[in-house]
Protein backbone atom coordinates (compact mmCIF):
# COMPACT_ATOMS: atom_id res chain seq x y z
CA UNK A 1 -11.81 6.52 5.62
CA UNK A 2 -11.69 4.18 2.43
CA UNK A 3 -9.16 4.03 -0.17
CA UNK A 4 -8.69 1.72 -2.77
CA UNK A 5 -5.34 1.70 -4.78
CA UNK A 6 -5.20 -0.17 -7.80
CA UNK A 7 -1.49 -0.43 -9.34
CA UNK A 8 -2.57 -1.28 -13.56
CA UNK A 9 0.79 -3.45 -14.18
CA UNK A 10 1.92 -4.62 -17.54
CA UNK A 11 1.55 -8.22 -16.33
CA UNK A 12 -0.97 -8.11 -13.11
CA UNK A 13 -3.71 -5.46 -11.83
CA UNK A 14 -3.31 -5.24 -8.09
CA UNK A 15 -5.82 -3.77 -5.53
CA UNK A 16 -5.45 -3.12 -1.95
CA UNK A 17 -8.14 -1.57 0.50
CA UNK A 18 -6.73 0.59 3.40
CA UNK A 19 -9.11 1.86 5.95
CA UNK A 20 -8.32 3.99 8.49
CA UNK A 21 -4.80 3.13 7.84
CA UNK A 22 -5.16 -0.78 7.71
CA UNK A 23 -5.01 -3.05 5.11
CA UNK A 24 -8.31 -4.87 4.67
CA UNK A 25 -8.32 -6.45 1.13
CA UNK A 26 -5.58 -7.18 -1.38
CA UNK A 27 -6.32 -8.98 -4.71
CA UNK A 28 -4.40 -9.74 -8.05
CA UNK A 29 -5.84 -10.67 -11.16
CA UNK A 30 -4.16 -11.14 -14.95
CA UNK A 31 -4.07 -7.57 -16.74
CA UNK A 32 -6.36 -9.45 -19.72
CA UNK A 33 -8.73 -10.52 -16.98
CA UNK A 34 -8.80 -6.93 -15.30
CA UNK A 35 -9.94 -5.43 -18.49
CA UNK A 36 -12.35 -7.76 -19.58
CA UNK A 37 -13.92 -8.98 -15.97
CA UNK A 38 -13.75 -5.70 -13.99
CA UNK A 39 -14.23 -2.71 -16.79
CA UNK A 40 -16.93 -2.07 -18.78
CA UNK A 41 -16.32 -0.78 -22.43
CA UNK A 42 -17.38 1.98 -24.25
CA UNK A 43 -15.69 5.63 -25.28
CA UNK A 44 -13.90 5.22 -22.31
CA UNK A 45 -12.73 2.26 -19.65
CA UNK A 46 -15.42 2.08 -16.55
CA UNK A 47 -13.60 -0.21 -13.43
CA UNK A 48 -16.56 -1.93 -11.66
CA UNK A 49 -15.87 -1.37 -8.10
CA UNK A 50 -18.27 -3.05 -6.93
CA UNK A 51 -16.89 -6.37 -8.13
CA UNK A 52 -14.68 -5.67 -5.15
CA UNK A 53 -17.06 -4.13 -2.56
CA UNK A 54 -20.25 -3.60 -2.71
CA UNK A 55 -19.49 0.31 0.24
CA UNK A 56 -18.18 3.05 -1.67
CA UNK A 57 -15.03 4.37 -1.63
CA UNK A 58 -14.12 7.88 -0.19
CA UNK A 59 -11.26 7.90 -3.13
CA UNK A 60 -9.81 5.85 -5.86
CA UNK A 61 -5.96 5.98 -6.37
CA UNK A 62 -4.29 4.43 -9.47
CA UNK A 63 -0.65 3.93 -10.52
CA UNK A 64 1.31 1.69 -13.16
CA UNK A 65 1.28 1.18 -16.98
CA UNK A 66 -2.65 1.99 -16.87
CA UNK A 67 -3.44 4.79 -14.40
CA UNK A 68 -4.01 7.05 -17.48
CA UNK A 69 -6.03 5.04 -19.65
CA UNK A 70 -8.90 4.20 -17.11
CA UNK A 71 -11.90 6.65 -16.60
CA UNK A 72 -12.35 5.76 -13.25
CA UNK A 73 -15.19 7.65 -11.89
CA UNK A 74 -13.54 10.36 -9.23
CA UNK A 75 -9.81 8.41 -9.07
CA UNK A 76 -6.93 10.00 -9.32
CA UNK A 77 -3.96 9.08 -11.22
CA UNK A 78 -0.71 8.69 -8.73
CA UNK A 79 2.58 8.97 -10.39
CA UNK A 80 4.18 5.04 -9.87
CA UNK A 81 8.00 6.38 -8.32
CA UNK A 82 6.16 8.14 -5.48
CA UNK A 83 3.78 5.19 -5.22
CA UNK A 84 6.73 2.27 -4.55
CA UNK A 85 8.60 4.81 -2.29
CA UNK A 86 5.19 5.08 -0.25
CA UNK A 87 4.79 1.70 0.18
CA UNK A 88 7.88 1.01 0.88
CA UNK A 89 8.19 3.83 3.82
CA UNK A 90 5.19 2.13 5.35
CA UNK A 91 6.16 -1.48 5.00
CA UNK A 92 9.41 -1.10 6.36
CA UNK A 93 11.17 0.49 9.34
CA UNK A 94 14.09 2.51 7.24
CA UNK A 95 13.84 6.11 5.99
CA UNK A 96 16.93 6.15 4.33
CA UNK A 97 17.42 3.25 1.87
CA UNK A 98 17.82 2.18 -1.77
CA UNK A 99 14.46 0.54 -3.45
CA UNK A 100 15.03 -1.86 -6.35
CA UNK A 101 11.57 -2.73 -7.97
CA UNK A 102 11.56 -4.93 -10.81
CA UNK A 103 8.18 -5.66 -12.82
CA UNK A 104 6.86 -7.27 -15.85
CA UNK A 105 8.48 -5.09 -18.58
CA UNK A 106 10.23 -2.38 -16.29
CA UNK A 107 12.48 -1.49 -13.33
CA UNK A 108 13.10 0.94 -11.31
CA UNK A 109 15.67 2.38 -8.57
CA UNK A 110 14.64 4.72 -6.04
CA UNK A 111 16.83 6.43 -3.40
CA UNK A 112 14.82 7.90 0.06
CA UNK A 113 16.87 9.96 2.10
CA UNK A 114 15.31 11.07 5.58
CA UNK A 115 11.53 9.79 4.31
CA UNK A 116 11.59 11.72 1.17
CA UNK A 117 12.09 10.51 -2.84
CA UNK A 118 16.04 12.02 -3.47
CA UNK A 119 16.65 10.24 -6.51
CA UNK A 120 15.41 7.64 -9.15
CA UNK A 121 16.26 5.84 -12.40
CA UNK A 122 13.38 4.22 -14.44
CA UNK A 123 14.38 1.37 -17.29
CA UNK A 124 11.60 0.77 -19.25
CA UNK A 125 12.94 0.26 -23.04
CA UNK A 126 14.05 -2.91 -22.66
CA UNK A 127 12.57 -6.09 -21.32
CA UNK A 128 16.12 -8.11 -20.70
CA UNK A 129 16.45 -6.75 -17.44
CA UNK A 130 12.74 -7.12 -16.13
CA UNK A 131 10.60 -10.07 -15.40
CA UNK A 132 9.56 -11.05 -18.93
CA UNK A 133 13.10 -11.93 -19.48
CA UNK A 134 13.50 -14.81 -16.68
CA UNK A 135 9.90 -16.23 -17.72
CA UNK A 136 9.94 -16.03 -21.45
CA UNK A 137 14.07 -18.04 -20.27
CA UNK A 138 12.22 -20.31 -17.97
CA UNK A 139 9.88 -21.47 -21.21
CA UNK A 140 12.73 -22.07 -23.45
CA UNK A 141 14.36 -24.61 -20.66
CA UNK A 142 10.80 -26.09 -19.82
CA UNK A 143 11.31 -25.65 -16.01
CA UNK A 144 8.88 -23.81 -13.90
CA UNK A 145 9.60 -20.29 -12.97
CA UNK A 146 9.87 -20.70 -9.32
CA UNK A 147 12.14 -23.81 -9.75
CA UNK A 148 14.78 -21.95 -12.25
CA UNK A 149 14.86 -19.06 -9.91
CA UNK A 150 16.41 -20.87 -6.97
CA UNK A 151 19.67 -21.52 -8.77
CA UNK A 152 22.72 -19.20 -8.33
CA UNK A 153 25.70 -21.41 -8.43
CA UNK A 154 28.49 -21.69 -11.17
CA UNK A 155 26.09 -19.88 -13.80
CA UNK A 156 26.89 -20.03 -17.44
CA UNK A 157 27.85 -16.80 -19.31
CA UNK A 158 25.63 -15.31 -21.53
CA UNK A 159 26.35 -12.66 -23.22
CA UNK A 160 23.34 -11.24 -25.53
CA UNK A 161 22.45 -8.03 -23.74
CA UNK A 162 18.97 -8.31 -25.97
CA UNK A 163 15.72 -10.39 -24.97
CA UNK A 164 15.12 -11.85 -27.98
CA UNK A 165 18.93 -12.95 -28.60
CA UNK A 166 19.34 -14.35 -25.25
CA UNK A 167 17.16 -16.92 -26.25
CA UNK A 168 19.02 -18.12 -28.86
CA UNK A 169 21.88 -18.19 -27.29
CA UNK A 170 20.74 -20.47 -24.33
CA UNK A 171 19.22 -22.70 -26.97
CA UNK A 172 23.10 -22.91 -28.29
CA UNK A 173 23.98 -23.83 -24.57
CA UNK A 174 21.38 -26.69 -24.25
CA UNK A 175 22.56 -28.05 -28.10
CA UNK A 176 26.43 -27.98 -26.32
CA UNK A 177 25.26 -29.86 -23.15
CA UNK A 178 25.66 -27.32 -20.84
CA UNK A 179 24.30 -28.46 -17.12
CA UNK A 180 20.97 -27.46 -16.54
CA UNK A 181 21.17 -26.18 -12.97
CA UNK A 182 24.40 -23.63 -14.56
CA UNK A 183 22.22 -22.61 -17.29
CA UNK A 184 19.24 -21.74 -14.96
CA UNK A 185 21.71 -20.10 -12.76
CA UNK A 186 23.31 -18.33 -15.75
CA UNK A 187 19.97 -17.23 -16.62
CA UNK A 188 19.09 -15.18 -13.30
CA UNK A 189 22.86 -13.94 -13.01
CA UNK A 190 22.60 -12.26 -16.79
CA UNK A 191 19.44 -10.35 -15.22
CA UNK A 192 21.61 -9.67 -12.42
CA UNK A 193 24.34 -8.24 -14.64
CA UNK A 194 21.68 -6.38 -16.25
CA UNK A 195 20.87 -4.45 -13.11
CA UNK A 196 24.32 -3.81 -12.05
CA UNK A 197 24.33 -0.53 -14.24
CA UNK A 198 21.35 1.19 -13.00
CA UNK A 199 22.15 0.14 -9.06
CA UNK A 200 25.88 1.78 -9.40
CA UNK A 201 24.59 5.25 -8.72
CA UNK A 202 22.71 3.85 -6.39
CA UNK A 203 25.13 4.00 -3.17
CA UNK A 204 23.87 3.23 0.06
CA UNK A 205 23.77 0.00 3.12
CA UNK A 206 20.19 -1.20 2.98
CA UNK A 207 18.85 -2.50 -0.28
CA UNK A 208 14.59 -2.71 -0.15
CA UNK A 209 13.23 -5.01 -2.92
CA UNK A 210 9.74 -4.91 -4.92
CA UNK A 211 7.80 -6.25 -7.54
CA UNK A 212 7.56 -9.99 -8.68
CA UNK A 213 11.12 -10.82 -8.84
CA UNK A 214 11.56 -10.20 -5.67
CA UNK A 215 10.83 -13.61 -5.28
CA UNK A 216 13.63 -14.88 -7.22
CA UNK A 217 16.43 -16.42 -4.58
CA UNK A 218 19.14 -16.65 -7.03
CA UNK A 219 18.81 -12.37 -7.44
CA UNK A 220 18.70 -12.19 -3.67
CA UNK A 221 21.55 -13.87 -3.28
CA UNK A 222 23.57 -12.00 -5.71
CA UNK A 223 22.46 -8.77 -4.35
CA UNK A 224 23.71 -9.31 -1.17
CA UNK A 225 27.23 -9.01 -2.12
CA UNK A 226 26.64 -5.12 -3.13
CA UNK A 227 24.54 -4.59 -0.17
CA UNK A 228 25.07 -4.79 3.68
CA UNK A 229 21.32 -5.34 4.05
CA UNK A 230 18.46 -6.64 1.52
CA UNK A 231 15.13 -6.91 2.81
CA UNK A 232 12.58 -8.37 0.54
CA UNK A 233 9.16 -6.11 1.65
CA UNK A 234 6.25 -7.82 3.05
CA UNK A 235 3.87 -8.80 -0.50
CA UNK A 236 6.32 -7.20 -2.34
CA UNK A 237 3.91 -7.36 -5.55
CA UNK A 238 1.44 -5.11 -3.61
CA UNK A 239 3.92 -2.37 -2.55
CA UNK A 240 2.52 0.09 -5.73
CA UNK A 241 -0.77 -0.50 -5.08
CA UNK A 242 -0.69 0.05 -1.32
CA UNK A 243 1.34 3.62 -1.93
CA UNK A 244 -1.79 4.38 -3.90
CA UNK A 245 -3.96 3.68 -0.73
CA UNK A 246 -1.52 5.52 1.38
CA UNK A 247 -1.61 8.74 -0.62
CA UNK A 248 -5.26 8.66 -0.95
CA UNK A 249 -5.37 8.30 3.03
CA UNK A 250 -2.74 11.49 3.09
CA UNK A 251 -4.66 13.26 1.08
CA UNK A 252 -7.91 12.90 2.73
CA UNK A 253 -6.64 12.85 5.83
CA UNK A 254 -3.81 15.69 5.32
CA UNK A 255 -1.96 14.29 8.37
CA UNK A 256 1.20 12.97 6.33
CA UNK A 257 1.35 8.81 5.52
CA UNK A 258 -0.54 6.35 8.25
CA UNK A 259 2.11 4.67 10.45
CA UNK A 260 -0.44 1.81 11.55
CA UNK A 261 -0.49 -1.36 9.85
C-alpha cells in the first residue's frame, strides 16, 4: 500500500510517502511555493500529485493549518494532535512520554500514556512562543538563524511577553551595548520561558521534541534541566506529515500503526 501524508504548515508544506510501512520519499517546500507550484486554482484548491509521483496513491492524508482548505481529490483530513503523537510512537522507542512540538506560529504539548493520546495543550494565539519569534529576533540582530540558536549562556532578560514588543526591547539592548552572544542567548531563553507554562502540567521523565525548533541547541539545552531525557526525533520537521502516512496505512490496513521503518 501507498500513502502520502502531507502536513499544510503555516511556514512549510511537508510530504512523506510510506509504503508498506517504509518511508520512501520526504520533501519540503515554502507554503507560498506549495500553493502556487503544486495546486491548481479554481472554486476550490486541486494538489497535483503527480508533481510528486507519477503511481497513484491508495490514500491521501492531510494535517496542519491547511488540511481543511484543500480539495484534495479522495484525502482525508487528519486531526494534527493525533498526527505528531503518531509519528512520534513510530519514530521512537517510548510509549509513555511527553511531546513538545513547536512550529511556525504554534505549539503544542502532548502526553502518551501506554501508546495512546492522554492529554494535550495547543498554543496557537500567540506567536512569542513559536518559531516566528526566534526568526523575526534573529533579523533584528542580523545573525543567521542557525548561528543565534546555538547560544545559551548568561542570556539577557527580556521581559516583553508580546512578539512585536520583544523587538523593541532587544533593539534597546543593542543601543545599551549589551554582548551579542547574551542577547542571542537571551533571545532563545525568553522562548524558553515562554514554554515553561504550558510544559508544567506536563509531568513526566522523557521529553520527545518536534517541529523546526527542534533544531535550536540553546532550547535543548535548557530543556534538559526539567527533563531526565530529551530526545530530538529523527527529521523532526516531518513527524506530522509521517503520522498522516501512518494513519492512512492503519486505516487501510486496519492492523493498528506499522512498526517497520
Amino acid at each position: 500500500m501507498r500513502v502520502l501524508g502531507l502536513d499544510c504548515g503555516s511556514r512549510y508544506v511537508k510530504m512523506v510517502i510510506l509504503e508498506d510501512g517504509h518511508v520512501t520519499y520526504k520533501h519540503q517546500v515554502s507554503t507560498v511555493s506549495f500553493y502556487k507550484d503544486y495546486c491548481v486554482s479554481g472554486d476550490t484548491l486541486t494538489f497535483k500529485s503527480y508533481l510528486i509521483s507519477e503511481t497513484p496513491f491508495d490514500a491521501i492524508y492531510t494535517t496542519g493549518y491547511g488540511r481543511n482548505h484543500m480539495a484534495f481529490s479522495g484525502s482525508t483530513a487528519v486531526n494534527e494532535l493525533k498526527a505528531h503523537a503518531w509519528g512520534a510512537l513510530y519514530k521512537s522507542n517510548h510509549k509513555d512520554f511527553i511531546l513538545l512540538d513547536i512550529g511556525g506560529q504554534d505549539v503544542k504539548v502532548i502526553r502518551v500514556e501506554k501508546g495512546l493520546l492522554t492529554d494535550l495543550e495547543l498554543n496557537e494565539k500567540c506567536a512569542a512562543s513559536c518559531g516566528r519569534y526566534l526568526e523575526n529576533m534573529a533579523n533584528v540582530l542580523d545573525v543567521p538563524l542557525d548561528e543565534m540558536s546555538s547560544y545559551h549562556e548568561n542570556p539577557v532578560h527580556l521581559n516583553a511577553t508580546c512578539a512585536v514588543f520583544s523587538e523593541s526591547e532587544l533593539i534597546g539592548q543593542l543601543a545599551r551595548g549589551a554582548d551579542m552572544h547574551s542577547l542571542y542567548a537571551g533571545v532563545n531563553h525568553s522562548l524558553y520561558n515562554r514554554l515553561k507554562p504550558m510544559l508544567a502540567a506536563f509531568k513526566g521523565k522523557t521529553l520527545l521534541l518536534s517541529g523546526g525548533v527542534s533544531h535550536n541547541q540553546a532550547i535543548i539545552h535548557y530543556l534538559k534541566a526539567d527533563y531526565d531525557e530529551v530526545i530530538v526525533l529523527d527529521d523532526p520537521s516531518f513527524n506530522g506529515a509521517l503520522g498522516c502516512a501512518i494513519y492512512g496505512l492503519k486505516q487501510l490496513s486496519k492492523e493498528g500503526i506499522p512498526c517497520s521503518r
